[in-house]
N, C-alpha and C. Protein backbone atom coordinates (compact mmCIF):
# COMPACT_ATOMS: atom_id res chain seq x y z
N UNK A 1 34.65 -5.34 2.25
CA UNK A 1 33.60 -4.57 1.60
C UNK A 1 34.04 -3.13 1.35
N UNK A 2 34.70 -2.40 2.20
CA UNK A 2 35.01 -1.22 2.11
C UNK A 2 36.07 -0.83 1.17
N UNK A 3 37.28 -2.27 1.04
CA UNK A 3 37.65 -1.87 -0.38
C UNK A 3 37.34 -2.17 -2.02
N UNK A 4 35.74 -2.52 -1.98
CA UNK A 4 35.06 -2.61 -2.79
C UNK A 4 34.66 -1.18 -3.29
N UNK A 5 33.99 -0.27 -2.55
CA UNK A 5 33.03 0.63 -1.76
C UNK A 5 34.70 1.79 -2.72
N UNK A 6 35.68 1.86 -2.17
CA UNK A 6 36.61 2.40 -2.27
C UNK A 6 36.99 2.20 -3.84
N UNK A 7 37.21 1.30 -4.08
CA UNK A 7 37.47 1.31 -5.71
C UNK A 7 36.17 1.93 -6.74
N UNK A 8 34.98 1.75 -6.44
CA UNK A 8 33.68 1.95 -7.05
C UNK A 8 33.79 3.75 -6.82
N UNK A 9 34.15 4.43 -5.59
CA UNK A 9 34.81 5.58 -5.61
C UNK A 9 35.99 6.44 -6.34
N UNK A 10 36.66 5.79 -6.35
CA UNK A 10 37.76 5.80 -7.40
C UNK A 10 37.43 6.44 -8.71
N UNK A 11 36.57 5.66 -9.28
CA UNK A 11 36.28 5.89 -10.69
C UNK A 11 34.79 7.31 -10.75
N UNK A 12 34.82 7.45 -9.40
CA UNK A 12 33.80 9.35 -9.72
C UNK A 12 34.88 10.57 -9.51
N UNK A 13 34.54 11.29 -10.26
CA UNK A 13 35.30 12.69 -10.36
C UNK A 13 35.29 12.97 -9.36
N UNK A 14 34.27 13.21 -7.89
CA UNK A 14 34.18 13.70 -6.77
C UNK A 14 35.40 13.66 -5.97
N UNK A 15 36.01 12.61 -6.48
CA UNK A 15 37.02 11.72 -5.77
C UNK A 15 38.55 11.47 -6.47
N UNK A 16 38.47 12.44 -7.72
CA UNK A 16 39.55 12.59 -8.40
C UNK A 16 41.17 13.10 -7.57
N UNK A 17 41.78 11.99 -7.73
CA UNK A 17 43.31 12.91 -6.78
C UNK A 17 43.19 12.35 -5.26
N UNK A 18 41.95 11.64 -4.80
CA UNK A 18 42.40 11.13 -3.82
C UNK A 18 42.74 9.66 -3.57
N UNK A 19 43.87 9.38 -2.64
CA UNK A 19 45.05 8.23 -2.13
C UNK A 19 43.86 6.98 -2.02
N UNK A 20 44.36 5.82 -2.62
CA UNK A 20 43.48 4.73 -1.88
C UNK A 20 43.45 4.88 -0.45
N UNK A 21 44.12 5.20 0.02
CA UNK A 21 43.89 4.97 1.73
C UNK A 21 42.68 5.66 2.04
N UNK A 22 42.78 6.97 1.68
CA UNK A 22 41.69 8.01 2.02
C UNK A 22 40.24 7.45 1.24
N UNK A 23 40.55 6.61 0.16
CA UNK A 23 39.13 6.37 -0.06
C UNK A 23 38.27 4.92 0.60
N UNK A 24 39.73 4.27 0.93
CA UNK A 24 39.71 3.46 1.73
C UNK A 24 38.61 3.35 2.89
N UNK A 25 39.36 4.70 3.40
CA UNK A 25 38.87 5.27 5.01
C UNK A 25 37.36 5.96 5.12
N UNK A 26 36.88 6.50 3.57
CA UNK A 26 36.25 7.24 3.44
C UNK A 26 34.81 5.67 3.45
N UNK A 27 35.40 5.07 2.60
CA UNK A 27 34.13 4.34 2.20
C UNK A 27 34.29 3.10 3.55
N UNK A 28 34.84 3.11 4.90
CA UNK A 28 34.91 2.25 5.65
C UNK A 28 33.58 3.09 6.67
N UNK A 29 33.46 4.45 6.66
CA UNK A 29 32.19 5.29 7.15
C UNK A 29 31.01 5.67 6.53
N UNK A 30 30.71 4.88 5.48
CA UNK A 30 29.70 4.68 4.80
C UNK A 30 28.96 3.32 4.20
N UNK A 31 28.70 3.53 3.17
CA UNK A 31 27.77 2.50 3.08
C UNK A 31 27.21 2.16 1.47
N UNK A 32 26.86 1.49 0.48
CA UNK A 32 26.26 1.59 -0.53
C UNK A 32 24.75 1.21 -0.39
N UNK A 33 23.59 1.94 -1.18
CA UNK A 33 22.63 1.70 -1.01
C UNK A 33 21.98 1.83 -2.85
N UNK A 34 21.06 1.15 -2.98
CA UNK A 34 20.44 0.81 -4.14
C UNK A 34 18.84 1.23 -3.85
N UNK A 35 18.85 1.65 -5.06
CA UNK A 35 17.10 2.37 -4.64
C UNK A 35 16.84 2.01 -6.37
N UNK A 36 15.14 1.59 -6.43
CA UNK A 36 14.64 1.18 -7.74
C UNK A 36 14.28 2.32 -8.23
N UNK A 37 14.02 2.45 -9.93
CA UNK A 37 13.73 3.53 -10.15
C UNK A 37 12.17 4.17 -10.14
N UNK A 38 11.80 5.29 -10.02
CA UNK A 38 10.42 5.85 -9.35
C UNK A 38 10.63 5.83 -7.62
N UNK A 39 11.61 5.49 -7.16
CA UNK A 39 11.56 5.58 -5.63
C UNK A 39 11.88 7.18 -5.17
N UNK A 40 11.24 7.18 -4.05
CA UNK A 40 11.72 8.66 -3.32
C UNK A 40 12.61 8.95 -2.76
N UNK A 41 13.83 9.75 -2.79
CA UNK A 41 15.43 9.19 -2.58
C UNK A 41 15.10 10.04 -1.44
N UNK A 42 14.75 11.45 -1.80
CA UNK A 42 14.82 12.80 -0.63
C UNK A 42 14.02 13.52 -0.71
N UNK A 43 13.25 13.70 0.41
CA UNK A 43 11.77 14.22 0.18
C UNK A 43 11.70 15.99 0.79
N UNK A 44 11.72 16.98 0.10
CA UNK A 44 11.98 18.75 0.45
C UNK A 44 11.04 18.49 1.36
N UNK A 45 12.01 19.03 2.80
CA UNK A 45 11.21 19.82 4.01
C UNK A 45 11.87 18.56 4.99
N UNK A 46 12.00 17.81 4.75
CA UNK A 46 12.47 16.55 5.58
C UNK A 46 13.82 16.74 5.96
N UNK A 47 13.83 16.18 7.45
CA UNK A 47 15.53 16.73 7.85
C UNK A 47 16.25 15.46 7.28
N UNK A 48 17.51 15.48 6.73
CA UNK A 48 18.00 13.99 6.46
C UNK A 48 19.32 13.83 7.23
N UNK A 49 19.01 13.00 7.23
CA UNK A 49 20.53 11.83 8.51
C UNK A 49 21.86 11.74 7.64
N UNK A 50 21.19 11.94 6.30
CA UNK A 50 22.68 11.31 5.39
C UNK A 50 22.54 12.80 3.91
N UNK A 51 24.23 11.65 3.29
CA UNK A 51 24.21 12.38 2.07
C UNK A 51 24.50 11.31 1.31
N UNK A 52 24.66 11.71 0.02
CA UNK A 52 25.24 10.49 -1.21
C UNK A 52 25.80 10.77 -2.33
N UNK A 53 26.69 10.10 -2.38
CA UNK A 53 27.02 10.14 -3.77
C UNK A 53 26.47 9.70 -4.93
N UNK A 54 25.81 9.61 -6.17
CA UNK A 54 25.46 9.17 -7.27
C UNK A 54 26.40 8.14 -7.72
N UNK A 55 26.36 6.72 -7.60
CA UNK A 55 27.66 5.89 -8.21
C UNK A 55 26.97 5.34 -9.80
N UNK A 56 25.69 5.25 -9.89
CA UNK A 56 25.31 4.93 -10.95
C UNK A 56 23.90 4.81 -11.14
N UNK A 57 23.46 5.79 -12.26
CA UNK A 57 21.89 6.02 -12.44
C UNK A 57 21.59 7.38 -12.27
N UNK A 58 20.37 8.10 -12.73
CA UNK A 58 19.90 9.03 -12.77
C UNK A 58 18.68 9.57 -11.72
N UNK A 59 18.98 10.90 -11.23
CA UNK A 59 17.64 11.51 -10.81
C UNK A 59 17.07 12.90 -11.20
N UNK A 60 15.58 12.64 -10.81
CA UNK A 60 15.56 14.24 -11.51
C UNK A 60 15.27 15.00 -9.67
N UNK A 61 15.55 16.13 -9.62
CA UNK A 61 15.25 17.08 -8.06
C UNK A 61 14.02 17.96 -8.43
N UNK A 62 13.11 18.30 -8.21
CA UNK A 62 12.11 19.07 -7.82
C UNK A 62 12.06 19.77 -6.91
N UNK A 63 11.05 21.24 -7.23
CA UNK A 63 10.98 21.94 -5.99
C UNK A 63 9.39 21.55 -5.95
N UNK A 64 8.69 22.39 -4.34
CA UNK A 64 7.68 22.77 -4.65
C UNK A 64 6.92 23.94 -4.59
N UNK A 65 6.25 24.97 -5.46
CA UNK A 65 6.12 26.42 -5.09
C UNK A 65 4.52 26.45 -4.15
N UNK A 66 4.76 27.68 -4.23
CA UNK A 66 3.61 28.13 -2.97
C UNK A 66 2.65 27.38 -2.83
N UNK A 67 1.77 26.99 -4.24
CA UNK A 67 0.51 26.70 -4.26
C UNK A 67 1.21 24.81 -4.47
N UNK A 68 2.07 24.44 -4.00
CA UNK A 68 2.36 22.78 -3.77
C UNK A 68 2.64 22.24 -4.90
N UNK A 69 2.65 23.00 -6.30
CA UNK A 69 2.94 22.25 -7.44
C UNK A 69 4.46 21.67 -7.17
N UNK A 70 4.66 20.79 -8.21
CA UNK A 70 6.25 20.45 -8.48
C UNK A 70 6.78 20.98 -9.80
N UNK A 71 8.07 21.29 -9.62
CA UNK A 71 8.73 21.42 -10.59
C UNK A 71 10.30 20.97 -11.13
N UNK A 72 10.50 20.74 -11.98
CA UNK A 72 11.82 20.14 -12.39
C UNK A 72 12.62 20.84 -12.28
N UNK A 73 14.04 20.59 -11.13
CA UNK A 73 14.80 22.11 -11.60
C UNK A 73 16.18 21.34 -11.82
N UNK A 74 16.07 20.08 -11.82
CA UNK A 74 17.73 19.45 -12.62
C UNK A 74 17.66 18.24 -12.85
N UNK A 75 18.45 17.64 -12.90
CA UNK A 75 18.58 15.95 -12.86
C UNK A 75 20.22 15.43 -12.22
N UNK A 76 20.95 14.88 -11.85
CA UNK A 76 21.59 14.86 -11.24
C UNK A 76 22.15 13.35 -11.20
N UNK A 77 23.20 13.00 -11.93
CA UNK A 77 23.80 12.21 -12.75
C UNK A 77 24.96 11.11 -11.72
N UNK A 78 25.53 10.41 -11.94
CA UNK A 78 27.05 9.84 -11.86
C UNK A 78 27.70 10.76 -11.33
N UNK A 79 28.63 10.59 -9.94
CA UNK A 79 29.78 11.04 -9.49
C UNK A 79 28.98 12.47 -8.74
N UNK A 80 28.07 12.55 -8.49
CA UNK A 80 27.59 14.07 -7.70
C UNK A 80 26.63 13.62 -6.92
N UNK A 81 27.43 14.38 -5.53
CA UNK A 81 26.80 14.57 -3.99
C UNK A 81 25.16 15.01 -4.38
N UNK A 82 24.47 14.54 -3.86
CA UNK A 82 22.81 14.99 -2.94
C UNK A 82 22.66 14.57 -1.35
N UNK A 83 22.36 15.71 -0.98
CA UNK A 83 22.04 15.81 0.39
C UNK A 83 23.05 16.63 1.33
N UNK A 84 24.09 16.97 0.20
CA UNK A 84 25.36 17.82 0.71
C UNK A 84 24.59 18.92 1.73
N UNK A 85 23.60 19.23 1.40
CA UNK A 85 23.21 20.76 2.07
C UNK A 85 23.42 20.52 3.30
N UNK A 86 22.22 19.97 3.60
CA UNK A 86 21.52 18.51 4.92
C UNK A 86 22.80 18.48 5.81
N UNK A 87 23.91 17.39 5.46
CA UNK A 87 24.82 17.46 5.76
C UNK A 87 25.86 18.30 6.66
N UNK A 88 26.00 19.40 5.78
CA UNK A 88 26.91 20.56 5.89
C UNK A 88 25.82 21.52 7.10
N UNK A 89 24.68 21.65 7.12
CA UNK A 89 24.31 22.62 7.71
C UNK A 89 23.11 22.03 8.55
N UNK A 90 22.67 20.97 8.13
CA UNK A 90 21.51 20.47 9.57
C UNK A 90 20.17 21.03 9.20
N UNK A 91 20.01 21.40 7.73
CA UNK A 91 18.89 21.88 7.09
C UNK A 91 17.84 21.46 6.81
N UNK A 92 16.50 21.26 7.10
CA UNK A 92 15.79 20.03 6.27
C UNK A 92 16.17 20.11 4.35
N UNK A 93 15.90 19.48 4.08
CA UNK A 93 15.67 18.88 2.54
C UNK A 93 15.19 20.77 1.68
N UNK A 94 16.27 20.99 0.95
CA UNK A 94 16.03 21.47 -0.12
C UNK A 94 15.18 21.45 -1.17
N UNK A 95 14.93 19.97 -1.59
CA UNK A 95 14.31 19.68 -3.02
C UNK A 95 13.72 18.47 -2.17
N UNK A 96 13.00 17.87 -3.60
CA UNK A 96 12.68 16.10 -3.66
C UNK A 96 13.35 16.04 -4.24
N UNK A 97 14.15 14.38 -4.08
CA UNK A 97 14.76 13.80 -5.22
C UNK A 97 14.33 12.34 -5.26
N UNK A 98 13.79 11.93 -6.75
CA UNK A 98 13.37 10.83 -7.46
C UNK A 98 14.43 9.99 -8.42
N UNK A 99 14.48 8.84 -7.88
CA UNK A 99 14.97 8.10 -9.13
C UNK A 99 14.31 7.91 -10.59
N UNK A 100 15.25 8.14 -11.58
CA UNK A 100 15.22 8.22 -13.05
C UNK A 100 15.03 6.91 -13.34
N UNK A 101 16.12 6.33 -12.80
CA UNK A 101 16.54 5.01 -13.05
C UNK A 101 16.88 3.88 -11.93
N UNK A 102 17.08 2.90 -12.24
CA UNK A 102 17.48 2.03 -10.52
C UNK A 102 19.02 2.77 -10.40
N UNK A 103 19.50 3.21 -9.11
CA UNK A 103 20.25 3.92 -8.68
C UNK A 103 21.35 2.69 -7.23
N UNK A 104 22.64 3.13 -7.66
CA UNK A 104 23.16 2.70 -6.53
C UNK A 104 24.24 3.89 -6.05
N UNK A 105 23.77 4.72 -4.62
CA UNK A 105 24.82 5.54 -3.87
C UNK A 105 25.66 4.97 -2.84
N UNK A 106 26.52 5.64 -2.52
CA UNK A 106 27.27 5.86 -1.61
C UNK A 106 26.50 6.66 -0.32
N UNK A 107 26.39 6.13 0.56
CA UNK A 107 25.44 7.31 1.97
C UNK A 107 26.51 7.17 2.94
N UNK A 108 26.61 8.30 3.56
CA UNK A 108 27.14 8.71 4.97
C UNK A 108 26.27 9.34 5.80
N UNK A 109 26.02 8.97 6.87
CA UNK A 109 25.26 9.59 7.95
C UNK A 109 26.03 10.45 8.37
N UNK A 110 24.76 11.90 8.72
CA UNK A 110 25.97 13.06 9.42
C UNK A 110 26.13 12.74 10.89
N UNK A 111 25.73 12.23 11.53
CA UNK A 111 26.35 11.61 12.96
C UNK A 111 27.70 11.04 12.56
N UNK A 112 27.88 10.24 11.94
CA UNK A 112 29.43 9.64 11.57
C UNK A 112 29.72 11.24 11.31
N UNK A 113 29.60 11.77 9.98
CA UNK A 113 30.60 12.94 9.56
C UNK A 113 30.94 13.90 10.71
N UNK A 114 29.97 14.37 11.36
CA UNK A 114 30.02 14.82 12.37
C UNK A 114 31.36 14.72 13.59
N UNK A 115 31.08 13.08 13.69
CA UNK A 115 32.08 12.78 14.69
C UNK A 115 33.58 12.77 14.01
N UNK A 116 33.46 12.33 13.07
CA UNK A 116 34.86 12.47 12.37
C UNK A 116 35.28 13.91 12.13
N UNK A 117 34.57 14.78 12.00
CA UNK A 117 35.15 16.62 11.95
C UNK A 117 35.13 17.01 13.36
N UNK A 118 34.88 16.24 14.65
CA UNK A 118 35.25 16.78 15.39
C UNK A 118 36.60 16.14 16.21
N UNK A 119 36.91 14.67 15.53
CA UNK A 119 38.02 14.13 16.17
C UNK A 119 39.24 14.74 14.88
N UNK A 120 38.96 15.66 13.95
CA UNK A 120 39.77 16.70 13.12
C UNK A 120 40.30 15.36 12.36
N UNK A 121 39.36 14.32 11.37
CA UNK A 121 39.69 13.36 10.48
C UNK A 121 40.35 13.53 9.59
N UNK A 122 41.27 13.56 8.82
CA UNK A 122 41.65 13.69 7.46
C UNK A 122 40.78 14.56 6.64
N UNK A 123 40.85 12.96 6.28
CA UNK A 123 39.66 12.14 4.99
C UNK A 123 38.44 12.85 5.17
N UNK A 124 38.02 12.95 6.48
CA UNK A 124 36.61 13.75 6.14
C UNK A 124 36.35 15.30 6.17
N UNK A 125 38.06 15.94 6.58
CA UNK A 125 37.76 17.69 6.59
C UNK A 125 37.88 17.58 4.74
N UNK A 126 38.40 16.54 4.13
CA UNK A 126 38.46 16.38 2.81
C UNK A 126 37.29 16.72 2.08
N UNK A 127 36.94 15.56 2.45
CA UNK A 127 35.23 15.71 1.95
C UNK A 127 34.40 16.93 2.32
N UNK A 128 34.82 17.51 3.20
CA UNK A 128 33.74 18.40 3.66
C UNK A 128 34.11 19.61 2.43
N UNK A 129 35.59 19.90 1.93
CA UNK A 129 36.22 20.26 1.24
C UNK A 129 35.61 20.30 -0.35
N UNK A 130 35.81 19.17 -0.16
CA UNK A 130 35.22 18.58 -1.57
C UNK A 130 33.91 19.07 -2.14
N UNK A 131 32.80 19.04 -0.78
CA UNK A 131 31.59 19.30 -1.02
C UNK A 131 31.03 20.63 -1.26
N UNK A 132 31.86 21.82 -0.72
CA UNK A 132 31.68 22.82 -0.47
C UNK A 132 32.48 23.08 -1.54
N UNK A 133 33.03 22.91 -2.70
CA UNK A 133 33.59 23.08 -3.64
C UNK A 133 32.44 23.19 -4.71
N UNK A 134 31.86 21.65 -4.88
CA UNK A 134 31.02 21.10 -5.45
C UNK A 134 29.84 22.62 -5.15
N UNK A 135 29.38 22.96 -4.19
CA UNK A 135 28.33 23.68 -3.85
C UNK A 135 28.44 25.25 -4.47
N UNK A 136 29.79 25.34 -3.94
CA UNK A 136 30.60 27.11 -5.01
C UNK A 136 30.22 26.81 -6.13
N UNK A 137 30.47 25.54 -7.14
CA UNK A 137 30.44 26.08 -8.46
C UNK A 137 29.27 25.96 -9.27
N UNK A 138 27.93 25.51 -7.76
CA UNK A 138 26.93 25.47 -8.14
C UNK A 138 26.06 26.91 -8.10
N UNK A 139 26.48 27.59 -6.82
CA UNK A 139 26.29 28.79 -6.87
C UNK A 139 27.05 29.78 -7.71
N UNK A 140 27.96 29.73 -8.15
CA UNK A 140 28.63 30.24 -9.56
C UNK A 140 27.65 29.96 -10.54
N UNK A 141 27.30 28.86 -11.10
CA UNK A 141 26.64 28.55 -12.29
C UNK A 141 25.23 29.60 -11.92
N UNK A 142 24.52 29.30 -10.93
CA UNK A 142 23.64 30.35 -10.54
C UNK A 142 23.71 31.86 -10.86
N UNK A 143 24.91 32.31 -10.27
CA UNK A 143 24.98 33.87 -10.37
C UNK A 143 24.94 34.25 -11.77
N UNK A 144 25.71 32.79 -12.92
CA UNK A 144 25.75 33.34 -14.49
C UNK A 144 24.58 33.31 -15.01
N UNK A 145 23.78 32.28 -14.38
CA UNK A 145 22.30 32.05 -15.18
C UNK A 145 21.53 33.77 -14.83
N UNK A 146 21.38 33.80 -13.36
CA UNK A 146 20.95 35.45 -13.05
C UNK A 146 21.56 36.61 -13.71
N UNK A 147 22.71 36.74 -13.94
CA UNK A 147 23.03 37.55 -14.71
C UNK A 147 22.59 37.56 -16.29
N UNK A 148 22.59 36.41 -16.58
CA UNK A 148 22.27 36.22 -18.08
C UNK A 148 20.67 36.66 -18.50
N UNK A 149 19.59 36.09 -17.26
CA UNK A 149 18.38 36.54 -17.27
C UNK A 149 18.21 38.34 -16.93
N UNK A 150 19.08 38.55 -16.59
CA UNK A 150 18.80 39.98 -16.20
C UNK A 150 19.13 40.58 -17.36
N UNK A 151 20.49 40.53 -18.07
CA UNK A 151 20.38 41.34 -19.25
C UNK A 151 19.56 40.81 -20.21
N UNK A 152 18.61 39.69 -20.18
CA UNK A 152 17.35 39.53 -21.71
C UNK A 152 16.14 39.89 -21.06
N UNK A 153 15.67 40.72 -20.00
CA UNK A 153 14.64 41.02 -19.30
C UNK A 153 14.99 42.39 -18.47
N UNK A 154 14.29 43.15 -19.06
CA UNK A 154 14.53 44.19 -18.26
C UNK A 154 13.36 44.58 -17.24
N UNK A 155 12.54 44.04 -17.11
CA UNK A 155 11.69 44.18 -16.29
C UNK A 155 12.19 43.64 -14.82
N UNK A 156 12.60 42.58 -15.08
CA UNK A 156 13.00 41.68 -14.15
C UNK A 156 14.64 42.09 -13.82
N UNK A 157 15.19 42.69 -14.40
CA UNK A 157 16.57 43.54 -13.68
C UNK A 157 16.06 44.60 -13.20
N UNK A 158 14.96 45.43 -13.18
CA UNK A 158 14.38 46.47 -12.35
C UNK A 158 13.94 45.50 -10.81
N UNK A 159 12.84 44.73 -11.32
CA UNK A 159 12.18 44.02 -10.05
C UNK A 159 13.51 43.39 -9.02
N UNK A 160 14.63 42.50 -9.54
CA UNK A 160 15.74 42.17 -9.10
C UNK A 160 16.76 43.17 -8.35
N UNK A 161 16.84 44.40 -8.97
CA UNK A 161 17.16 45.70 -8.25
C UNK A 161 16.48 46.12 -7.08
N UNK A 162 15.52 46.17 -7.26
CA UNK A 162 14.50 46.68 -6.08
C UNK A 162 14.37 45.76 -5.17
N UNK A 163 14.86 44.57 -5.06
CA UNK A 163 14.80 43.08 -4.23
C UNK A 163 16.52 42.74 -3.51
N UNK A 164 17.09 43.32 -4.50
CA UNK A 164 18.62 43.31 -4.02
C UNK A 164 18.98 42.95 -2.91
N UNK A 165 18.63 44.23 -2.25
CA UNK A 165 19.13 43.89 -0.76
C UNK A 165 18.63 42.86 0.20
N UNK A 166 17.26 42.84 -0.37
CA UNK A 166 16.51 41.68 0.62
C UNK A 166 17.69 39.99 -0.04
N UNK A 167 18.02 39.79 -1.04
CA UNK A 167 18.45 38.60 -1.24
C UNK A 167 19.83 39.01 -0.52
N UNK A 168 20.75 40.12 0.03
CA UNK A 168 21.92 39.40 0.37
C UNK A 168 22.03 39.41 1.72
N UNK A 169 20.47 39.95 2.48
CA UNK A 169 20.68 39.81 3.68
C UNK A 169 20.33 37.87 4.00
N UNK A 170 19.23 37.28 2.73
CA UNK A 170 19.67 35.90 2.94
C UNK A 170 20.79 35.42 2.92
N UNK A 171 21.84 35.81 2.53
CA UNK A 171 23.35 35.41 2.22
C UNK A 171 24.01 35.28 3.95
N UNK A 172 23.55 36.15 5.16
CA UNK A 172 23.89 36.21 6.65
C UNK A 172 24.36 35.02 6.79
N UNK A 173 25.00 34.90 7.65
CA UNK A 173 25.17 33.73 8.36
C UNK A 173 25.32 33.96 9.76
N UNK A 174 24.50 33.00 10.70
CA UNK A 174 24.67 33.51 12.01
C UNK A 174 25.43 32.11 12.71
N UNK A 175 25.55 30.98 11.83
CA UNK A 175 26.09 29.57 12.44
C UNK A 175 27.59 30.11 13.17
């Protein structure tokens, strides 16, 4: 099964450049899971056990603001991690995420990942690699969108000025 799991890996970008063995190894600590579409993949505020890869099908992620509404803030396609946060940092749930479509991922529990970054795994300081890659160039895409809103709003590059500092003391890290 796992070199099923491993070839079906193969063919996502996430996974571009890495050795059958390693995907081998990778998909022998995980798992594939299928969810119908309208199901609730990841529910914001909820701590989650796992992460996944997208192997085929669509979702859209939502937030929710103060007053509990939802809102659309992506959709999230083929070959890209959800739940990376979770994962990486032991966070509850960022967003909701809903299936678009019937969906089949890839899941790893962070108890496995866990144990494998502490017996210093390969394959999985890889991934951890991988993910935190994936996450930079999400926060890149971020900083261009903010920048871009700031120079067509000048109200909001004043208000953003005056807020400055409060956003990079969120940036701390005390882990």
């Amino acid at each position: 099964m796992s070199s099923e799991i491993a070839h079906v890996l193969a063919r996502l970008e996430l996974f571009r450049g890495w050795t059958e063995a390693e995907l081998g190894h990778l998909a022998g600590l995980g798992r594939i899971e299928h969810w119908r579409e309208g199901a609730l993949v990841l529910e914001e505020g909820a701590h989650g056990p796992r992460m996944m890869v997208l192997i085929a099908g669509r979702v859209e992620v939502v937030r929710r603001d103060d007053s509990g509404v939802e809102h659309a803030i992506g959709m999230v396609e083929q070959g890209e991690a959800l739940g990376e946060m979770s994962l990486l940092l032991d966070l509850p749930r960022t967003a909701t995420v809903r299936a678009l479509t019937n969906l089949n991922v890839f899941a790893m529990d962070r108890a496995a990942f866990l144990e494998r970054i502490a017996e210093n795994d390969p394959v999985v300081l890889k991934l951890g690699y991988v993910l935190s890659r994936s996450l930079a160039r999400r926060l890149h895409t971020l900083n261009e969108r903010v920048l871009q809103l700031l120079a067509e709003n000048q109200e909001l590059k004043r208000t953003f000025s005056e807020r400055r500092q409060e956003l990079f003391h969120l940036w701390d890290y005390d882990g």
